[in-house]
PDB file of N, CA and C in Angstrom:
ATOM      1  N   UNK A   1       0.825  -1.187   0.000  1.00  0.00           N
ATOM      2  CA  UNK A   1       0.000   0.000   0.000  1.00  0.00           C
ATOM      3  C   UNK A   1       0.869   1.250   0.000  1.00  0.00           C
ATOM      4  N   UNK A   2       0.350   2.408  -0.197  1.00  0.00           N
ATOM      5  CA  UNK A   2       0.848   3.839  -0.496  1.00  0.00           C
ATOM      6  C   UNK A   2       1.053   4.577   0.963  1.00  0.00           C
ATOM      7  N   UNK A   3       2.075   4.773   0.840  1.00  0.00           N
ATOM      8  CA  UNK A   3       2.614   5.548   2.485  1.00  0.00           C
ATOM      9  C   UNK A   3       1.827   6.896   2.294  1.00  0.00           C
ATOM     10  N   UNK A   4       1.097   7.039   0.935  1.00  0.00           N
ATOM     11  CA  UNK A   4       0.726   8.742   0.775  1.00  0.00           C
ATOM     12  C   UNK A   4      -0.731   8.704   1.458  1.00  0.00           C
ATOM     13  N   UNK A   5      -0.922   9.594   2.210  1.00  0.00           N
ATOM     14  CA  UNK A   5      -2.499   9.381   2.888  1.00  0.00           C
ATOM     15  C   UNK A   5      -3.405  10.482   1.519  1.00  0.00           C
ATOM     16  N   UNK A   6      -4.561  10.015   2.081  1.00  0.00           N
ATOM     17  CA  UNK A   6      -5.224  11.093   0.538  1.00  0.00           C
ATOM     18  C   UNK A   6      -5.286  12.531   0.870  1.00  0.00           C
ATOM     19  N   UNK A   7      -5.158  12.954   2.540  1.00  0.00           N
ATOM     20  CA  UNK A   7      -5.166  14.326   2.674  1.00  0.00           C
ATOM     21  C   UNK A   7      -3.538  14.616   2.060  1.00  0.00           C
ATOM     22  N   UNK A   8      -2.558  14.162   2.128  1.00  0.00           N
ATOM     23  CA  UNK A   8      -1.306  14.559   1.671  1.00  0.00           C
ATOM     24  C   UNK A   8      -1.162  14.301   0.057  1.00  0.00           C
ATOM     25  N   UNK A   9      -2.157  13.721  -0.940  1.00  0.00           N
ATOM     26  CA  UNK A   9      -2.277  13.770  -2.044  1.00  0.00           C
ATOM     27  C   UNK A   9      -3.233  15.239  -2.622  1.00  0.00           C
ATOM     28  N   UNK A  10      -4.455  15.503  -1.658  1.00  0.00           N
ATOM     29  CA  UNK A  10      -5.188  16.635  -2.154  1.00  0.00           C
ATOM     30  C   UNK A  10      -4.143  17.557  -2.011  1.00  0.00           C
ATOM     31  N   UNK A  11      -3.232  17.820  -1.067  1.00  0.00           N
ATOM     32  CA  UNK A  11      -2.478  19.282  -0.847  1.00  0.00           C
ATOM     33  C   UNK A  11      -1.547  18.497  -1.728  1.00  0.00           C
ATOM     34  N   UNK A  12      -0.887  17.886  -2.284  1.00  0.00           N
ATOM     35  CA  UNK A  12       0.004  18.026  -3.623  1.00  0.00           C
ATOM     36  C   UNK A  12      -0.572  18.382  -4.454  1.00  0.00           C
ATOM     37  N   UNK A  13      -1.891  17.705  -4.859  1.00  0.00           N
ATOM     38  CA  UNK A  13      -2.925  18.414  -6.034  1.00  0.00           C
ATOM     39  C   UNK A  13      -2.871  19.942  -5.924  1.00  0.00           C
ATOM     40  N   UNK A  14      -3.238  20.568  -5.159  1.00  0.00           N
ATOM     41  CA  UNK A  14      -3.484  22.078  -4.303  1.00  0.00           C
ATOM     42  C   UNK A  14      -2.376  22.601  -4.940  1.00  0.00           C
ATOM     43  N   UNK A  15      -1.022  22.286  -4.327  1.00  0.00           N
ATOM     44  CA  UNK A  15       0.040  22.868  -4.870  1.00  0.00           C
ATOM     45  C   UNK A  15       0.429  22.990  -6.408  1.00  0.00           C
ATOM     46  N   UNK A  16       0.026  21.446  -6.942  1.00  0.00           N
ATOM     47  CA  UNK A  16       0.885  21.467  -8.056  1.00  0.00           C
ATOM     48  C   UNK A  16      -0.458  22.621  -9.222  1.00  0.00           C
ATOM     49  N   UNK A  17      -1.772  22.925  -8.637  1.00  0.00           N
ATOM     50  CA  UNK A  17      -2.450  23.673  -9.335  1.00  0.00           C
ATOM     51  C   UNK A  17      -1.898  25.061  -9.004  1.00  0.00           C
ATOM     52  N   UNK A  18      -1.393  25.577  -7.963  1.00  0.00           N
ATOM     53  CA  UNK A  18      -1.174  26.846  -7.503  1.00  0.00           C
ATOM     54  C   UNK A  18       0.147  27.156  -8.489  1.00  0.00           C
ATOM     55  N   UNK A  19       0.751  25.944  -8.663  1.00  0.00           N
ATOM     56  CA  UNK A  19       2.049  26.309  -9.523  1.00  0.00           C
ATOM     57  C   UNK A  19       1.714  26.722 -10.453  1.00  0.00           C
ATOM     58  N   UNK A  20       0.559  25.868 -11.510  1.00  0.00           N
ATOM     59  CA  UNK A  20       0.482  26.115 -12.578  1.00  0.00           C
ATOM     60  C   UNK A  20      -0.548  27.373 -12.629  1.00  0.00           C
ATOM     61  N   UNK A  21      -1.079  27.640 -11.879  1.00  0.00           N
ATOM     62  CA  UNK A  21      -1.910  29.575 -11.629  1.00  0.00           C
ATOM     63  C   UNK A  21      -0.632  30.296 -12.132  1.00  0.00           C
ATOM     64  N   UNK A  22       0.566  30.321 -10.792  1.00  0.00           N
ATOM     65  CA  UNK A  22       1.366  31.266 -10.764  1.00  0.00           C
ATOM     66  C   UNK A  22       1.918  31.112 -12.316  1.00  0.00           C
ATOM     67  N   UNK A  23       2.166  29.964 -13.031  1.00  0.00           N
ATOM     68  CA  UNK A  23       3.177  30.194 -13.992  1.00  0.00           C
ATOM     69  C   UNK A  23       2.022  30.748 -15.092  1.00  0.00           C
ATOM     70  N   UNK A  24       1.002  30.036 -14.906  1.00  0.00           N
ATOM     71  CA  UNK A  24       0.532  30.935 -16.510  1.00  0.00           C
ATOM     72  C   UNK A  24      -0.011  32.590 -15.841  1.00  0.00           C
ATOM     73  N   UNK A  25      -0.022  33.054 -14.849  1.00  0.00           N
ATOM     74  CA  UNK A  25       0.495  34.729 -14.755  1.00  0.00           C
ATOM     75  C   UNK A  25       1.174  35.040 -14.943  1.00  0.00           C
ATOM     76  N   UNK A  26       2.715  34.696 -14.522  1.00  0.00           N
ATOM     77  CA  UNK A  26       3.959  34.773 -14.961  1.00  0.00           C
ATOM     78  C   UNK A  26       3.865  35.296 -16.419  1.00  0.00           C
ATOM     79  N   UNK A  27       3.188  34.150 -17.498  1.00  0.00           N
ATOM     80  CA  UNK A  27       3.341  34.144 -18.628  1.00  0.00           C
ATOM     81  C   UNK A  27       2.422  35.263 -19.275  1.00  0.00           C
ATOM     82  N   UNK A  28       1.100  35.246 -18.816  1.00  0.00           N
ATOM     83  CA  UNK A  28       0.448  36.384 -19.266  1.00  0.00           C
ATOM     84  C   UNK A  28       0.892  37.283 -19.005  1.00  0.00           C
ATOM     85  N   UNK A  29       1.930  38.159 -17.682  1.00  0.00           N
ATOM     86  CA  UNK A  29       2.470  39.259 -17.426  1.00  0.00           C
ATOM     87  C   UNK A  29       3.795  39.422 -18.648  1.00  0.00           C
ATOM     88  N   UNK A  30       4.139  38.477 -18.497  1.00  0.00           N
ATOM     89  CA  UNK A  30       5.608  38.850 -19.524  1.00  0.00           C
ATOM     90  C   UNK A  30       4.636  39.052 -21.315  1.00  0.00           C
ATOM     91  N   UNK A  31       3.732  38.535 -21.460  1.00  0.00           N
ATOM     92  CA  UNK A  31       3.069  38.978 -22.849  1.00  0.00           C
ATOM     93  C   UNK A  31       2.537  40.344 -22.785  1.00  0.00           C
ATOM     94  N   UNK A  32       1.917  40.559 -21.420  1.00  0.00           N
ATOM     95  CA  UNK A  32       1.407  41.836 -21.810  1.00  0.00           C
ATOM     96  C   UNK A  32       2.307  42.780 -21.764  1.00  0.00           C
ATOM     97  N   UNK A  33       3.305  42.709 -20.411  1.00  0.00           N
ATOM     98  CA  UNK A  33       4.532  43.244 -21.027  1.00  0.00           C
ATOM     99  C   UNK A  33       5.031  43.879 -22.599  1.00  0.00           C
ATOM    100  N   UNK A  34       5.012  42.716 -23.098  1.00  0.00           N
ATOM    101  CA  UNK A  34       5.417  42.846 -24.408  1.00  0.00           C
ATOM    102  C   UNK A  34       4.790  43.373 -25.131  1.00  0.00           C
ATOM    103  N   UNK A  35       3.736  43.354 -25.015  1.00  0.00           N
ATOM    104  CA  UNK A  35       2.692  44.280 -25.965  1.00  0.00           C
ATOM    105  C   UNK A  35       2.329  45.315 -25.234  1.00  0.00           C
ATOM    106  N   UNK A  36       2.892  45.773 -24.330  1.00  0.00           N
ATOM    107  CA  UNK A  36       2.753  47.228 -24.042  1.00  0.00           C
ATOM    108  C   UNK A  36       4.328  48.159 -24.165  1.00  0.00           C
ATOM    109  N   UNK A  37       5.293  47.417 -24.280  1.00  0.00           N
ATOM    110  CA  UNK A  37       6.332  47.717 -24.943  1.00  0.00           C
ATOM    111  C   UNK A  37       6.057  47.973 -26.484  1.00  0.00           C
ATOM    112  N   UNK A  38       5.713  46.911 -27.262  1.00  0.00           N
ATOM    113  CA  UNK A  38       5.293  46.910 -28.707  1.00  0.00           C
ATOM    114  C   UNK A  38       4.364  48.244 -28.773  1.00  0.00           C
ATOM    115  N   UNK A  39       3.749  48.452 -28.004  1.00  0.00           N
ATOM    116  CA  UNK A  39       2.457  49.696 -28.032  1.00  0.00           C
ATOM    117  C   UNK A  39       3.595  50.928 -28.295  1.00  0.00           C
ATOM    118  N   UNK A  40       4.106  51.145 -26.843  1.00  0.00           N
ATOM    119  CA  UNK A  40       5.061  51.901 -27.077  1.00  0.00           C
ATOM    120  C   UNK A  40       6.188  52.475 -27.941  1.00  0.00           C
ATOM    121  N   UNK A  41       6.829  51.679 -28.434  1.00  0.00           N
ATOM    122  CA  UNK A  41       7.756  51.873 -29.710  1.00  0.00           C
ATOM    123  C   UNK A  41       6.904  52.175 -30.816  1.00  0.00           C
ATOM    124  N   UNK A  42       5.684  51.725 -31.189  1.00  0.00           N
ATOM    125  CA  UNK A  42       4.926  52.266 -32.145  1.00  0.00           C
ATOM    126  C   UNK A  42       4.348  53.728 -32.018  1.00  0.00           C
ATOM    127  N   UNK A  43       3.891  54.267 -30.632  1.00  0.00           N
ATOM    128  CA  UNK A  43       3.670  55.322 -30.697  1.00  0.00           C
ATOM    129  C   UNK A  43       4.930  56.695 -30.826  1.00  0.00           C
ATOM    130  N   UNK A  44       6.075  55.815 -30.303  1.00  0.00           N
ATOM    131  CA  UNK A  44       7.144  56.412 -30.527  1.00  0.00           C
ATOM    132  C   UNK A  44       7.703  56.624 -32.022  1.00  0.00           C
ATOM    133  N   UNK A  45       7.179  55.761 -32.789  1.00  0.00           N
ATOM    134  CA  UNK A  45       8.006  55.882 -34.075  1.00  0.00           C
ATOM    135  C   UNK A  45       6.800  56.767 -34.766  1.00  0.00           C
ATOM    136  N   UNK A  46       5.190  56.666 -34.377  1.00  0.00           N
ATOM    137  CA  UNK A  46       4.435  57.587 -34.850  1.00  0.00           C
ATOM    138  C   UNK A  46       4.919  59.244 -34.317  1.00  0.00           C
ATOM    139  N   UNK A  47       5.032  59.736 -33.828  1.00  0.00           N
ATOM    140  CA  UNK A  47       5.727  60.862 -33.230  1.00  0.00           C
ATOM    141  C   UNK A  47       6.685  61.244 -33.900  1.00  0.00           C
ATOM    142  N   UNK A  48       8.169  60.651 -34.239  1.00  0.00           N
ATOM    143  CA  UNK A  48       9.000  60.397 -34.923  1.00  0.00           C
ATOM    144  C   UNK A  48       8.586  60.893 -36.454  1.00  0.00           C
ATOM    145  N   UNK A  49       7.961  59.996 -36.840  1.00  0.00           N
ATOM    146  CA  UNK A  49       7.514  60.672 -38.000  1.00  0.00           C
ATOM    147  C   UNK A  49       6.443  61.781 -38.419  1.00  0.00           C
ATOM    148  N   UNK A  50       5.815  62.020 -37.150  1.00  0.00           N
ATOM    149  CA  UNK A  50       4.855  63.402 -37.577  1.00  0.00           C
ATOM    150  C   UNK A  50       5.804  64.243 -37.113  1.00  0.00           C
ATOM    151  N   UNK A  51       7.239  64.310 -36.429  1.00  0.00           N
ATOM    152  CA  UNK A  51       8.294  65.542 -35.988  1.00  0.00           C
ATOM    153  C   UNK A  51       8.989  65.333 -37.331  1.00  0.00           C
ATOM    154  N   UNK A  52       9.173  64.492 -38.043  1.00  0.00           N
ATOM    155  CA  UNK A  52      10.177  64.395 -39.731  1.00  0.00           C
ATOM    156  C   UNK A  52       8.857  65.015 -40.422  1.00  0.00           C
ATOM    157  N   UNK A  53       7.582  64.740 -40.245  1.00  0.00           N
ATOM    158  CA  UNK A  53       6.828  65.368 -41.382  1.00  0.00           C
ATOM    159  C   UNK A  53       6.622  67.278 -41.251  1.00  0.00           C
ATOM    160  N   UNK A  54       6.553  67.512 -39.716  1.00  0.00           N
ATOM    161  CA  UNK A  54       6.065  68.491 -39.895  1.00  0.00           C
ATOM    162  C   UNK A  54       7.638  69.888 -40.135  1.00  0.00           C
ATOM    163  N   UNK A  55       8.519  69.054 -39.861  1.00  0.00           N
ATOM    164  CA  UNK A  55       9.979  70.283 -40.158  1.00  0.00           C
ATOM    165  C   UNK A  55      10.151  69.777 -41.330  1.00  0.00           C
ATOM    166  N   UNK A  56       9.762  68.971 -42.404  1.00  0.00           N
ATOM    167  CA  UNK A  56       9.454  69.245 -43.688  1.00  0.00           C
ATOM    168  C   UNK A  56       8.331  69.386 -44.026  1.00  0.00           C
ATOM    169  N   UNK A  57       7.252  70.082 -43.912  1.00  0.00           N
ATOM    170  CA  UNK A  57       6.566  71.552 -44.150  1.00  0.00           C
ATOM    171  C   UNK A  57       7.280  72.284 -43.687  1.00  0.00           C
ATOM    172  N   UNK A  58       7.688  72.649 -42.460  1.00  0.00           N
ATOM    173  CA  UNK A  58       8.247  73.905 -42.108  1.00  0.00           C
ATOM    174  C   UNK A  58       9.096  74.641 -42.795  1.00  0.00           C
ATOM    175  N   UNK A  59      10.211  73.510 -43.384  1.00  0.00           N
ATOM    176  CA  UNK A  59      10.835  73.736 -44.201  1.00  0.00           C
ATOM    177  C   UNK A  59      10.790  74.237 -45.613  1.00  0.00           C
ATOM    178  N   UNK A  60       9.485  73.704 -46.529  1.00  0.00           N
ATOM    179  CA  UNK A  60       8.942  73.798 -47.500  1.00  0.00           C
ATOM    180  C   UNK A  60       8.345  75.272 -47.572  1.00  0.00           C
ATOM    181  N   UNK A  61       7.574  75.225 -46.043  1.00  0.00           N
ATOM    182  CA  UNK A  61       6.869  76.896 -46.531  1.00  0.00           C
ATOM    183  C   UNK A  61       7.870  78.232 -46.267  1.00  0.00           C
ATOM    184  N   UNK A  62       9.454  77.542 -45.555  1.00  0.00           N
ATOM    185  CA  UNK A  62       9.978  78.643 -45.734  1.00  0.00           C
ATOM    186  C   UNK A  62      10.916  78.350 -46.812  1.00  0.00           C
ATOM    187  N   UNK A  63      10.893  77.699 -47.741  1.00  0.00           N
ATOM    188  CA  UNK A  63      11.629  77.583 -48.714  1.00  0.00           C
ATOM    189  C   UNK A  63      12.905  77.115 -49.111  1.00  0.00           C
ATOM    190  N   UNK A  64      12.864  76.653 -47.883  1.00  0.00           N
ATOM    191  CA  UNK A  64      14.538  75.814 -47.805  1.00  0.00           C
ATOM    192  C   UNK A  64      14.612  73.975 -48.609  1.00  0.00           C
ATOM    193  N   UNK A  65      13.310  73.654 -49.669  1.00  0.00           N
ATOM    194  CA  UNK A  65      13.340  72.745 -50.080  1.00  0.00           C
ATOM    195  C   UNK A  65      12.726  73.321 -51.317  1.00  0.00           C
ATOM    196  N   UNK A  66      13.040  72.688 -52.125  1.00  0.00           N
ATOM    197  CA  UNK A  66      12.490  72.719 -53.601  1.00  0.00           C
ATOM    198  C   UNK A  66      11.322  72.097 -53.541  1.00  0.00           C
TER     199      UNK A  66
END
């Protein structure tokens, strides 16, 4: 017979579910992470290019471009 009693099998069950909670948060935090990084660099490169678009108008209406 099994030296494991069934109350010391439910709390392994218990645990080994709490593990797998913590790790798929883990995992959803490091994704959203990432896509709030990804968010970021995109709004950054939008910026980026409306500051390149608008000092060429600036440029244009004062005539420093053909």
């Amino acid at each position: 017979m099994s030296t494991v009693s069934l109350h010391d099998a439910r709390r392994f069950a218990i645990e080994r579910t709490v593990i797998r909670i913590g790790r798929a948060l883990v995992a959803w935090g490091e994704r959203r992470e990432q896509i709030d990084a990804d968010r970021s660099d995109l709004y950054r490169r939008q910026a980026d290019v409306r500051d390149q678009q608008a000092l060429r108008e600036a440029a244009a209406r004062s005539q420093l471009l053909p």
